[in-house]
Protein backbone atom coordinates (compact mmCIF):
# COMPACT_ATOMS: atom_id res chain seq x y z
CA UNK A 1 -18.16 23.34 -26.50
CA UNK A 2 -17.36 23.50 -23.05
CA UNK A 3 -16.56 19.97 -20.72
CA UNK A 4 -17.87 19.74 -17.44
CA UNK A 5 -15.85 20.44 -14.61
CA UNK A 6 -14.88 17.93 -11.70
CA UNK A 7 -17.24 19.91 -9.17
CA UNK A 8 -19.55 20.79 -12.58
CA UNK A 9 -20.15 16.70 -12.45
CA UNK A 10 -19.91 16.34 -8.93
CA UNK A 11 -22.77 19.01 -8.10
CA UNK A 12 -25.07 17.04 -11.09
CA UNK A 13 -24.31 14.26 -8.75
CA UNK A 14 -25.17 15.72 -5.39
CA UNK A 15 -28.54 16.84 -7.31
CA UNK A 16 -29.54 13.08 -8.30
CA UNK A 17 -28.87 11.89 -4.75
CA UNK A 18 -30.13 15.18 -3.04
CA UNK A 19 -33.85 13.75 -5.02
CA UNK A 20 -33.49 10.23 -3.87
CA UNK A 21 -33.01 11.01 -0.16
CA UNK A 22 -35.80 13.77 -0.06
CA UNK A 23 -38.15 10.68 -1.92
CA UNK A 24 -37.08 8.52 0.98
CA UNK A 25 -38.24 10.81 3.16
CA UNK A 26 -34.37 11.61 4.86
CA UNK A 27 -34.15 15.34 6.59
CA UNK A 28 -30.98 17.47 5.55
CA UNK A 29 -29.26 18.40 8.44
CA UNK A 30 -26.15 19.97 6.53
CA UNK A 31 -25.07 19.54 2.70
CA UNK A 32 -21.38 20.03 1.70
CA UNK A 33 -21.07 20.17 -1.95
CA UNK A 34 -17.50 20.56 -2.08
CA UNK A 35 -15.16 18.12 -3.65
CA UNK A 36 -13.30 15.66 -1.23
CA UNK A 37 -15.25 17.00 1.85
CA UNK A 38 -16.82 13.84 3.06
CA UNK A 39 -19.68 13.38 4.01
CA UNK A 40 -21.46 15.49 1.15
CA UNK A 41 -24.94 14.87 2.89
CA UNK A 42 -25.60 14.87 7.21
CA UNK A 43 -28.95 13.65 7.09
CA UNK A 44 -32.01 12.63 9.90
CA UNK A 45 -34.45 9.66 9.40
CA UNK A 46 -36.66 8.41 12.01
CA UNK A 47 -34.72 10.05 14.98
CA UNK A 48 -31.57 8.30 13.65
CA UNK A 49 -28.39 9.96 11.60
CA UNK A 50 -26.93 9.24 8.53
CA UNK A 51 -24.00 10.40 6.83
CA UNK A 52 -23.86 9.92 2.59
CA UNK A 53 -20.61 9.84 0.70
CA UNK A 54 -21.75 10.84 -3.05
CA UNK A 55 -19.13 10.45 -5.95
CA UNK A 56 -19.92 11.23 -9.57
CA UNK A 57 -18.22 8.68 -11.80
CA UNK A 58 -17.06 9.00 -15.66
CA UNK A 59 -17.80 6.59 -17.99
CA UNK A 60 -16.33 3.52 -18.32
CA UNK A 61 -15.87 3.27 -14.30
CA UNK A 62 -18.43 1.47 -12.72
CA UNK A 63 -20.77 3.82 -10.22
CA UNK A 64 -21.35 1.00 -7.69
CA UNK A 65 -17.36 0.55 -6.49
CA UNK A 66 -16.11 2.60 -4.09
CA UNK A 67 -12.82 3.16 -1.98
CA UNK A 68 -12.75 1.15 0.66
CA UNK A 69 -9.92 2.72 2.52
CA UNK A 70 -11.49 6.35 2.30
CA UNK A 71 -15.25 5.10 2.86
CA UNK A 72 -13.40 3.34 6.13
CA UNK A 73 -12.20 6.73 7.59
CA UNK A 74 -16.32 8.21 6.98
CA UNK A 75 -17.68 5.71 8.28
CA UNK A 76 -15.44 5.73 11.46
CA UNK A 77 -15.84 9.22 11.48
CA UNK A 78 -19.59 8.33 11.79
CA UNK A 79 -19.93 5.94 14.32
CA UNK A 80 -18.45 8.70 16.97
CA UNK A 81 -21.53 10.12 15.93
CA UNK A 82 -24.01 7.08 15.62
CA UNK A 83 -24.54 7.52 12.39
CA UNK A 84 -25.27 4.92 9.84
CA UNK A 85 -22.24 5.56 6.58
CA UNK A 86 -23.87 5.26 2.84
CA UNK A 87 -22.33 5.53 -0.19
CA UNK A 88 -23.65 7.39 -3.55
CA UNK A 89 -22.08 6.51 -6.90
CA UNK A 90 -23.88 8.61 -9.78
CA UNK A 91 -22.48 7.20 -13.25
CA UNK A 92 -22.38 10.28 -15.64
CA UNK A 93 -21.75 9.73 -19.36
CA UNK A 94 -22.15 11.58 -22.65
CA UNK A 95 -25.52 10.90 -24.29
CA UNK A 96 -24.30 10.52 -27.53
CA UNK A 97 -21.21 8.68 -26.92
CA UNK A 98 -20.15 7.78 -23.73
CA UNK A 99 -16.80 7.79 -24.31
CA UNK A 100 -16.63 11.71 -24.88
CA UNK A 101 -16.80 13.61 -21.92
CA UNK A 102 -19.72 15.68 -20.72
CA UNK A 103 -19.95 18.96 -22.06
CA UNK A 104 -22.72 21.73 -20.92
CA UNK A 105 -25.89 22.36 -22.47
CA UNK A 106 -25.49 18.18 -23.83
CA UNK A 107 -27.47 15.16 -22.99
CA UNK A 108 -26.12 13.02 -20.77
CA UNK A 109 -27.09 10.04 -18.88
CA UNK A 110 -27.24 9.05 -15.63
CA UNK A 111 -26.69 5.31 -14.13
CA UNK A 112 -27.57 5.69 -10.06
CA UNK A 113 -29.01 2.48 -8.23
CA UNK A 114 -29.05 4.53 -4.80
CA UNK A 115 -27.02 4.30 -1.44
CA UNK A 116 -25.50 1.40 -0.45
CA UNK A 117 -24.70 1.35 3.48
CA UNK A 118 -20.85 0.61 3.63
């Protein structure tokens, strides 16, 4: 059985919040999917930008902390733009036992309560 890679996870992450932006009705202006290259979404809602910072997080960490420090330096980077900084933590976890890692072509499950403005 093969494990999930670090940008494996991280693009299963991108995918969740990708979803939850479109629902909210946000415009994609530019999507980075590569790992450390923040911000991972430049989006448009009502006439106003928005940078989004998405993480994928293993099992037992909890989705909803984030690094302060590096969500600083985005959201400085954003306000030379005038953009509004969020923050994405998708929880990822084996199905079966979360403390296994997540290996392809498994169940897993996902623990996402959606962006938090930082």
């Amino acid at each position: 059985m093969e494990i999930l890679s670090e940008q494996d996870l991280h693009n299963m992450a991108m995918n969740v919040v990708g979803k939850d932006l479109e629902k909210q009705g946000f415009e994609f202006l530019s999507v980075n999917s590569q790992l450390k290259r923040d911000p991972q979404f430049v989006c448009l809602k009502n006439k106003k930008l928005h940078f989004v910072i998405v993480r994928a997080i293993s099992y037992p960490d909890n989705p909803e902390i984030y690094d302060e420090i590096s969500m600083q330096i985005v959201k400085e980077h954003g306000l030379k733009f005038k953009a509004s900084t969020y923050y994405a933590g998708v929880g990822i976890a084996n199905a079966s036992d979360y403390e296994k890692p997540v290996f392809k072509n498994e169940k897993y499950v996902i623990n996402y309560k959606g962006i938090q403005e930082i």
